[in-house]
Protein backbone atom coordinates (compact mmCIF):
# COMPACT_ATOMS: atom_id res chain seq x y z
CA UNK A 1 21.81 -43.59 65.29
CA UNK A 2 18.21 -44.51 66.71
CA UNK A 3 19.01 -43.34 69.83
CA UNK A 4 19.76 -39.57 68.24
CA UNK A 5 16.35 -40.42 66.37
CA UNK A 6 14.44 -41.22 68.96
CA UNK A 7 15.17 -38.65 71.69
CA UNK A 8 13.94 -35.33 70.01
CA UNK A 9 10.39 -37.30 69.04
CA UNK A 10 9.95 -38.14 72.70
CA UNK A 11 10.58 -35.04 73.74
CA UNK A 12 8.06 -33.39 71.47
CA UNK A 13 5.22 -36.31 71.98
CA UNK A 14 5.96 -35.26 75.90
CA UNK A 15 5.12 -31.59 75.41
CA UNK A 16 2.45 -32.53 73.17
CA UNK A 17 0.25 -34.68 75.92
CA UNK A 18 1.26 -32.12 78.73
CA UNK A 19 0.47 -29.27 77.56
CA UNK A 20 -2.14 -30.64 74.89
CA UNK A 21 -0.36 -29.03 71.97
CA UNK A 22 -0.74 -32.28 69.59
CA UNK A 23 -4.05 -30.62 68.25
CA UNK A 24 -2.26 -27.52 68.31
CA UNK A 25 0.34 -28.60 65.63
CA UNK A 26 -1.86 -30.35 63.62
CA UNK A 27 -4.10 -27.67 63.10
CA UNK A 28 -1.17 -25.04 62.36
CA UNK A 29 0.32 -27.79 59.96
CA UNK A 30 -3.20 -28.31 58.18
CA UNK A 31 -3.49 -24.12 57.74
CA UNK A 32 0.27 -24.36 56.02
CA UNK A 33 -0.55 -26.83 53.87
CA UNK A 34 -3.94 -25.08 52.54
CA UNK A 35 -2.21 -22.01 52.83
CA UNK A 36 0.43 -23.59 50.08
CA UNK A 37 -2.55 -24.98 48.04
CA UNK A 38 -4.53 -21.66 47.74
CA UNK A 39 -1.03 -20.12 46.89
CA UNK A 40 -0.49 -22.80 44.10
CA UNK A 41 -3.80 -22.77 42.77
CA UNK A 42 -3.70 -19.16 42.46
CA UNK A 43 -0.30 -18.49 41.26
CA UNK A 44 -0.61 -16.98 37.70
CA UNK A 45 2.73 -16.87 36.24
CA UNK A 46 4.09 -15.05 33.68
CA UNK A 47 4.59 -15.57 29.58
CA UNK A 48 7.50 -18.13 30.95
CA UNK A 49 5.20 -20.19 33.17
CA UNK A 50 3.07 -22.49 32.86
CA UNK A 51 -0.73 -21.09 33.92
CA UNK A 52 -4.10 -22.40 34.05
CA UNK A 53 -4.24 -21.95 30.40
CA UNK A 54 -7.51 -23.13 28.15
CA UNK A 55 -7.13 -23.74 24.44
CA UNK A 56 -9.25 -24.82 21.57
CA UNK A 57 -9.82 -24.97 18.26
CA UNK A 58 -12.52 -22.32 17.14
CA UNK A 59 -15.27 -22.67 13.99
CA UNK A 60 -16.29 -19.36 12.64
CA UNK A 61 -17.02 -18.74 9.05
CA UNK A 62 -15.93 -15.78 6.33
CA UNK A 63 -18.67 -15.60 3.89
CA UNK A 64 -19.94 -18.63 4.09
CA UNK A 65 -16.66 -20.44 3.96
CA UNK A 66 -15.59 -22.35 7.24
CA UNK A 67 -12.78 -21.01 9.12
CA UNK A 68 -10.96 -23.09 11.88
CA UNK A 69 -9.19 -20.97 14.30
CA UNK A 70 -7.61 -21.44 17.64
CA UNK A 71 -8.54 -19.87 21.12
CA UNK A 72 -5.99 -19.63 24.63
CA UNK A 73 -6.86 -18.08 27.40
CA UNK A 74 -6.02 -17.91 31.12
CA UNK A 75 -8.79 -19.69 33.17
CA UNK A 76 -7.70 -17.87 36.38
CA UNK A 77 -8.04 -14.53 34.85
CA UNK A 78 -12.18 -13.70 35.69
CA UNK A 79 -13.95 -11.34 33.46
CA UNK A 80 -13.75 -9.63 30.29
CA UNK A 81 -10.71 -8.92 29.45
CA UNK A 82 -8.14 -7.42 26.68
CA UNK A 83 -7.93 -9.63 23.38
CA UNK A 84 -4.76 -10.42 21.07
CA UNK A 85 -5.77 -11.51 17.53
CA UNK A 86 -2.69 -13.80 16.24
CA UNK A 87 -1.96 -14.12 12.13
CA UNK A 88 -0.21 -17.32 10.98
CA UNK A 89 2.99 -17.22 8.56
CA UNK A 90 2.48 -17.87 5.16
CA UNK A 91 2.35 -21.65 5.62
CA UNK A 92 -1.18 -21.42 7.41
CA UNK A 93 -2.56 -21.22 10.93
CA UNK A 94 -0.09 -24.14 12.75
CA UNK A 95 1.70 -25.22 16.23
CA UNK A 96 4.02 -21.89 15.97
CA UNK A 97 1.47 -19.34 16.79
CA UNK A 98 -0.42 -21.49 18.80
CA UNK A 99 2.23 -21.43 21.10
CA UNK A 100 2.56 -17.65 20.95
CA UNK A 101 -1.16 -17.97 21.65
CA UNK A 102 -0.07 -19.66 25.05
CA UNK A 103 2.22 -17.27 25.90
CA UNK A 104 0.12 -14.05 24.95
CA UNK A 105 -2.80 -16.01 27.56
CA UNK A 106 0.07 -16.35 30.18
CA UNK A 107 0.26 -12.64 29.96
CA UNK A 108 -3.76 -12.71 31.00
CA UNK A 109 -5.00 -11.61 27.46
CA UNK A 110 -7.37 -13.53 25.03
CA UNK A 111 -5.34 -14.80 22.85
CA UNK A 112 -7.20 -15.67 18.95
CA UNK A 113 -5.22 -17.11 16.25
CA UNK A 114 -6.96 -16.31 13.26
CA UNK A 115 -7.55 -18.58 10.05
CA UNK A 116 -6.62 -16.64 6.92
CA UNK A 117 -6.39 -19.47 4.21
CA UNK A 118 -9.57 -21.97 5.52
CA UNK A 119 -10.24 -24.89 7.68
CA UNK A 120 -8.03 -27.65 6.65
CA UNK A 121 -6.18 -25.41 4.15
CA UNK A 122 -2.69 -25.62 4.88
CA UNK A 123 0.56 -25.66 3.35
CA UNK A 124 3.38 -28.42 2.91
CA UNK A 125 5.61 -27.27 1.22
CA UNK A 126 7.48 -23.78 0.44
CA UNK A 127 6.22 -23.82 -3.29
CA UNK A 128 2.66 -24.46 -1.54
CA UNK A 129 3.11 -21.79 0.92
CA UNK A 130 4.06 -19.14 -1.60
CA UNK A 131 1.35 -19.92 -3.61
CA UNK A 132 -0.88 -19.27 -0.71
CA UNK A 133 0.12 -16.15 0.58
CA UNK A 134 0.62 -14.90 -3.03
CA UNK A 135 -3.47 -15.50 -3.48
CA UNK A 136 -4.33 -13.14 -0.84
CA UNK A 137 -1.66 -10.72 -1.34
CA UNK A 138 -2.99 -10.38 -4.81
CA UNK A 139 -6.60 -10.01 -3.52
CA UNK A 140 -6.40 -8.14 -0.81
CA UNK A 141 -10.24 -7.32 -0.83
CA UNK A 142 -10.01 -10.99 0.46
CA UNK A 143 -7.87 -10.93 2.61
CA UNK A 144 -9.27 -7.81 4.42
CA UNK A 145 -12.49 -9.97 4.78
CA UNK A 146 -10.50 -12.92 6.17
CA UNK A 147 -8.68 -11.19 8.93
CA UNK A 148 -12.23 -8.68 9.50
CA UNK A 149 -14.22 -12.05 10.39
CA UNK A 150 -11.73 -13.43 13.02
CA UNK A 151 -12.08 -9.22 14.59
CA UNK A 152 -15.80 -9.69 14.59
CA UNK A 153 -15.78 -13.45 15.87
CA UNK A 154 -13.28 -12.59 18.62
CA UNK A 155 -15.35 -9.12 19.68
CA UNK A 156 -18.34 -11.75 19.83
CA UNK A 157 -16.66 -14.04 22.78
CA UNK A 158 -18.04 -13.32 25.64
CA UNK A 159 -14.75 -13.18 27.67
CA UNK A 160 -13.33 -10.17 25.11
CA UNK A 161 -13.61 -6.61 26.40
CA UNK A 162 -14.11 -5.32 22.56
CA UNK A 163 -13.42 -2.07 23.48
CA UNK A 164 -9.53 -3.54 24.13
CA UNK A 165 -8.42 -5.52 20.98
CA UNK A 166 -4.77 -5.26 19.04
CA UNK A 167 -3.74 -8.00 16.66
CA UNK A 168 -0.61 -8.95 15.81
CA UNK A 169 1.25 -10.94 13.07
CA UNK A 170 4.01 -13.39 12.17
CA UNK A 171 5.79 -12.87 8.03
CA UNK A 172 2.45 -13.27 6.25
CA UNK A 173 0.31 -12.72 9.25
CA UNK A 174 2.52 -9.21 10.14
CA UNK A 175 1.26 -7.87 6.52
CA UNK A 176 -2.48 -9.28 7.43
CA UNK A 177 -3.06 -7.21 10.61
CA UNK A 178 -1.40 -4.30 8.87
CA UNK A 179 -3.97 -4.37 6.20
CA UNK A 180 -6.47 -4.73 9.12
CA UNK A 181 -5.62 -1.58 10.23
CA UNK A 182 -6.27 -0.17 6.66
CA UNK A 183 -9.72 -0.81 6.90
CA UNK A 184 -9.93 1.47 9.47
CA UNK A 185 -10.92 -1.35 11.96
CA UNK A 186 -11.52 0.29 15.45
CA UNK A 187 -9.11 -1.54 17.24
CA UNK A 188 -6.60 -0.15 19.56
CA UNK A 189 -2.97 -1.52 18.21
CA UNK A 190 -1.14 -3.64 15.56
CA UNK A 191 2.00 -5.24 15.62
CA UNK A 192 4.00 -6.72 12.53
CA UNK A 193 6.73 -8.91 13.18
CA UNK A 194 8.68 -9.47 10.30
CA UNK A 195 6.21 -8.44 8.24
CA UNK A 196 5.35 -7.33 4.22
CA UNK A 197 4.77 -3.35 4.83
CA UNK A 198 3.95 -2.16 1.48
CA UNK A 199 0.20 -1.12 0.97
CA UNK A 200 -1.82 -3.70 -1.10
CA UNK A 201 -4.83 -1.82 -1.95
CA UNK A 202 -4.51 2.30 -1.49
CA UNK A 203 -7.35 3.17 -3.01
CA UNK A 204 -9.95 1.52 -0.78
CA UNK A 205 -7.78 2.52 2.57
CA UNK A 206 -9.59 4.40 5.64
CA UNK A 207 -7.84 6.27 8.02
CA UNK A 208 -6.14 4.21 10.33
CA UNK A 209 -7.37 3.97 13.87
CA UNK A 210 -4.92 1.64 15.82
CA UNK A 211 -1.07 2.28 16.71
CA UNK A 212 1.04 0.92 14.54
CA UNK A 213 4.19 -1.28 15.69
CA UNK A 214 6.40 -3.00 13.45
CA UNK A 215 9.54 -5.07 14.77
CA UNK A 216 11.83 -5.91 11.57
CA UNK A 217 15.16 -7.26 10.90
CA UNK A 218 17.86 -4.88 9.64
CA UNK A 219 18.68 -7.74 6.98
CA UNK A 220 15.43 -8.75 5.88
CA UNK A 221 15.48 -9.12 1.93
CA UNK A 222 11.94 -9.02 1.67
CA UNK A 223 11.16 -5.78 2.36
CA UNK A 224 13.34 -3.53 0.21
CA UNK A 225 14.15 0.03 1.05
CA UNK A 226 11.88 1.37 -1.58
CA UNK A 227 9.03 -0.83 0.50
CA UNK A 228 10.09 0.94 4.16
CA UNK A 229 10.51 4.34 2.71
CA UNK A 230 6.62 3.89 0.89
CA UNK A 231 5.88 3.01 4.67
CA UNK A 232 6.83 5.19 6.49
CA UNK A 233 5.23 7.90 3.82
CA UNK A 234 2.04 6.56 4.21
CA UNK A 235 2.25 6.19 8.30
CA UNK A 236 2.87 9.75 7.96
CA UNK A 237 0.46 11.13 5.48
CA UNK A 238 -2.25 8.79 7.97
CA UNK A 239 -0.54 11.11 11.35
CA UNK A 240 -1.05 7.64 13.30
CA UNK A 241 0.57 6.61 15.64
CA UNK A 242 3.55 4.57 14.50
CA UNK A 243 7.06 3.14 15.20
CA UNK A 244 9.46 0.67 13.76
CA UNK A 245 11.86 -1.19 15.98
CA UNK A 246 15.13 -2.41 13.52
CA UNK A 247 16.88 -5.45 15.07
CA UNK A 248 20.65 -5.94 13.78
CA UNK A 249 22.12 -9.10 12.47
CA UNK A 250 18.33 -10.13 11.92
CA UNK A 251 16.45 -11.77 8.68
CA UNK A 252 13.39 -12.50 7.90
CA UNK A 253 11.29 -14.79 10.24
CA UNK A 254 14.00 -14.15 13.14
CA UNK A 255 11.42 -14.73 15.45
CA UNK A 256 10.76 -18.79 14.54
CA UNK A 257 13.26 -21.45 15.53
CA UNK A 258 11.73 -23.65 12.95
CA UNK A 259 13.60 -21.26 10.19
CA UNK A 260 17.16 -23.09 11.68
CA UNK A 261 20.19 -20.40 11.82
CA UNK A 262 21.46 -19.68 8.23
CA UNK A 263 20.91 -16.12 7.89
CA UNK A 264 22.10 -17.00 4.43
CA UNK A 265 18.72 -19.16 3.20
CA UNK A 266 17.04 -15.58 3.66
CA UNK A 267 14.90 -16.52 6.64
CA UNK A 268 16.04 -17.23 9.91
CA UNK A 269 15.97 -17.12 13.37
CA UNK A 270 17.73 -14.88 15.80
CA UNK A 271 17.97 -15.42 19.08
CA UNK A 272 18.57 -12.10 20.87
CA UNK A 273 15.82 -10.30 18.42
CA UNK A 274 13.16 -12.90 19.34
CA UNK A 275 13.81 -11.73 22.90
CA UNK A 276 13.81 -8.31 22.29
CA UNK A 277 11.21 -8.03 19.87
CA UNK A 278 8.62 -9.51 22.20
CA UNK A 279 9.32 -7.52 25.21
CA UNK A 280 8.81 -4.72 23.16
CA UNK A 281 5.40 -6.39 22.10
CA UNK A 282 4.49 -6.70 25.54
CA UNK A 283 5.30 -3.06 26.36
CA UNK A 284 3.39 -2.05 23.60
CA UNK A 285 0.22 -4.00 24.91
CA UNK A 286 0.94 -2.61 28.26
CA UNK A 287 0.52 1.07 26.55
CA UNK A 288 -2.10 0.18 24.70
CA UNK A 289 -4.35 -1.22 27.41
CA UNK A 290 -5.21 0.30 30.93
CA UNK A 291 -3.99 -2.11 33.14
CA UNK A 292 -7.55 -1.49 35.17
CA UNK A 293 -8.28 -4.04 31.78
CA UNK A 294 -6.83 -7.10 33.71
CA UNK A 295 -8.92 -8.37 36.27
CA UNK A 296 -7.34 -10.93 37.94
């Protein structure tokens, strides 16, 4: 066995001092290897792998009141670039959409979670949650300043191209960014997953700038067909821009493992919807922004 070892190494170390090619091979080794390191370094990924990705928790205030939101964003993207505001379910601004932060980054966006509810404000239980979401659902001059603050502290960032900003939502945070785009916030899309639709304050509604997505489950109890019907009415009667995408066997929250897979508790989560729903999101953010917007 060290006699088949040893032959081929002999041979080569003879080449190598006759015809001087030890250098040689070193130097074509060393240019692989940083060839493989500049590849590594500058390998971006996609929203399935792992980037350079930055992330940190964001002070802004809302009146006077301290907000504490959270900020991802691809360090190897260079530039200003497209921004993705991110609502929180009704249980407040947690780990969930900071991981959809993540992955919107990996896509080379901006990606801002917004605080709705406060800094350290945050539900434990679902009594606690309800109670929440029902105190800005039933001020929804509130909320509108809640979810206006995060736009105007994300257009501030110096890495944001303002011009390119969508925001999108999660339950709760689907029926936030809607009612962003009733204040006729100059932004250029929205996206509701699994969202409350219905209109919480008509009378004080501008004309809506942004296009409108909304990805909802065909079984999802909370939004009755008196509620989709008012919707698409007033998408309509606004001549925006505007589609719903209707997943089957869905509920509420189908996008969230953490709401386990009993479709019968009313919210849970679906695997083939999740999947579908944000591919859609992504084509929708493609759409919205010129891809000239990425500068890699």
């Amino acid at each position: 066995m060290k006699q088949i070892c040893t032959a081929p190494i002999q041979g080569i170390n003879n080449v190598s001092g006759e015809k001087g090619g030890g250098k040689s091979m070193k130097y074509i080794l060393l240019a692989i290897i940083v060839v493989l390191l500049l590849f590594i370094l500058s390998y971006k990924g996609d929203d399935k792998t792992p980037a350079r990705i930055i992330s940190e928790n964001v002070e802004y205030k809302s009146n006077g009141v301290v907000m504490e939101g959270f900020i991802a964003y691809d360090g190897a993207v260079s530039g200003k670039r497209p921004a993705v505001i991110i609502v929180h379910e009704w249980d407040g601004l947690g780990n969930y959409v900071k991981s959809r932060a993540e992955q919107i980054a990996r896509l080379g966006y901006v990606a801002f979670c917004a605080d709705i509810y406060g800094k350290g404000v945050r539900a434990s239980s679902s009594e606690e949650s309800a109670k929440l979401a029902g105190t800005y659902r039933a001020n929804p001059k509130l909320m509108r300043e809640r979810i206006t603050a995060a736009l105007e502290e994300l257009k501030n960032n110096e890495l944001v191209d303002k011009d390119n900003i969508a925001a999108m939502g999660y339950c709760f945070g689907g029926g936030t960014v809607l009612e962003l785009a009733r204040t006729g916030a100059d932004i250029k899309g929205v996206i509701s997953f699994h969202g409350n639709l219905n209109n919480l304050d008509p009378a004080t509604t501008k004309p809506i700038q942004a296009k409108i997505l909304v990805l909802h489950g065909a079984d999802d109890k909370s939004v009755t067909p008196e509620a989709m019907t008012a919707f698409e009415d007033e998408m309509r009667h606004a001549k925006t821009d505007w589609q719903i995408v209707i997943y089957g066997n869905a509920v509420h929250g189908f996008t969230n493992p953490a709401h386990g897979n009993d479709p019968g508790k009313g919210a849970a989560y679906e695997e083939k919807a999740d999947k579908r729903s944000w591919e859609a999101m992504k084509s929708f953010l493609k759409e919205i922004f010129s891809p000239n917007d990425l500068k890699h």
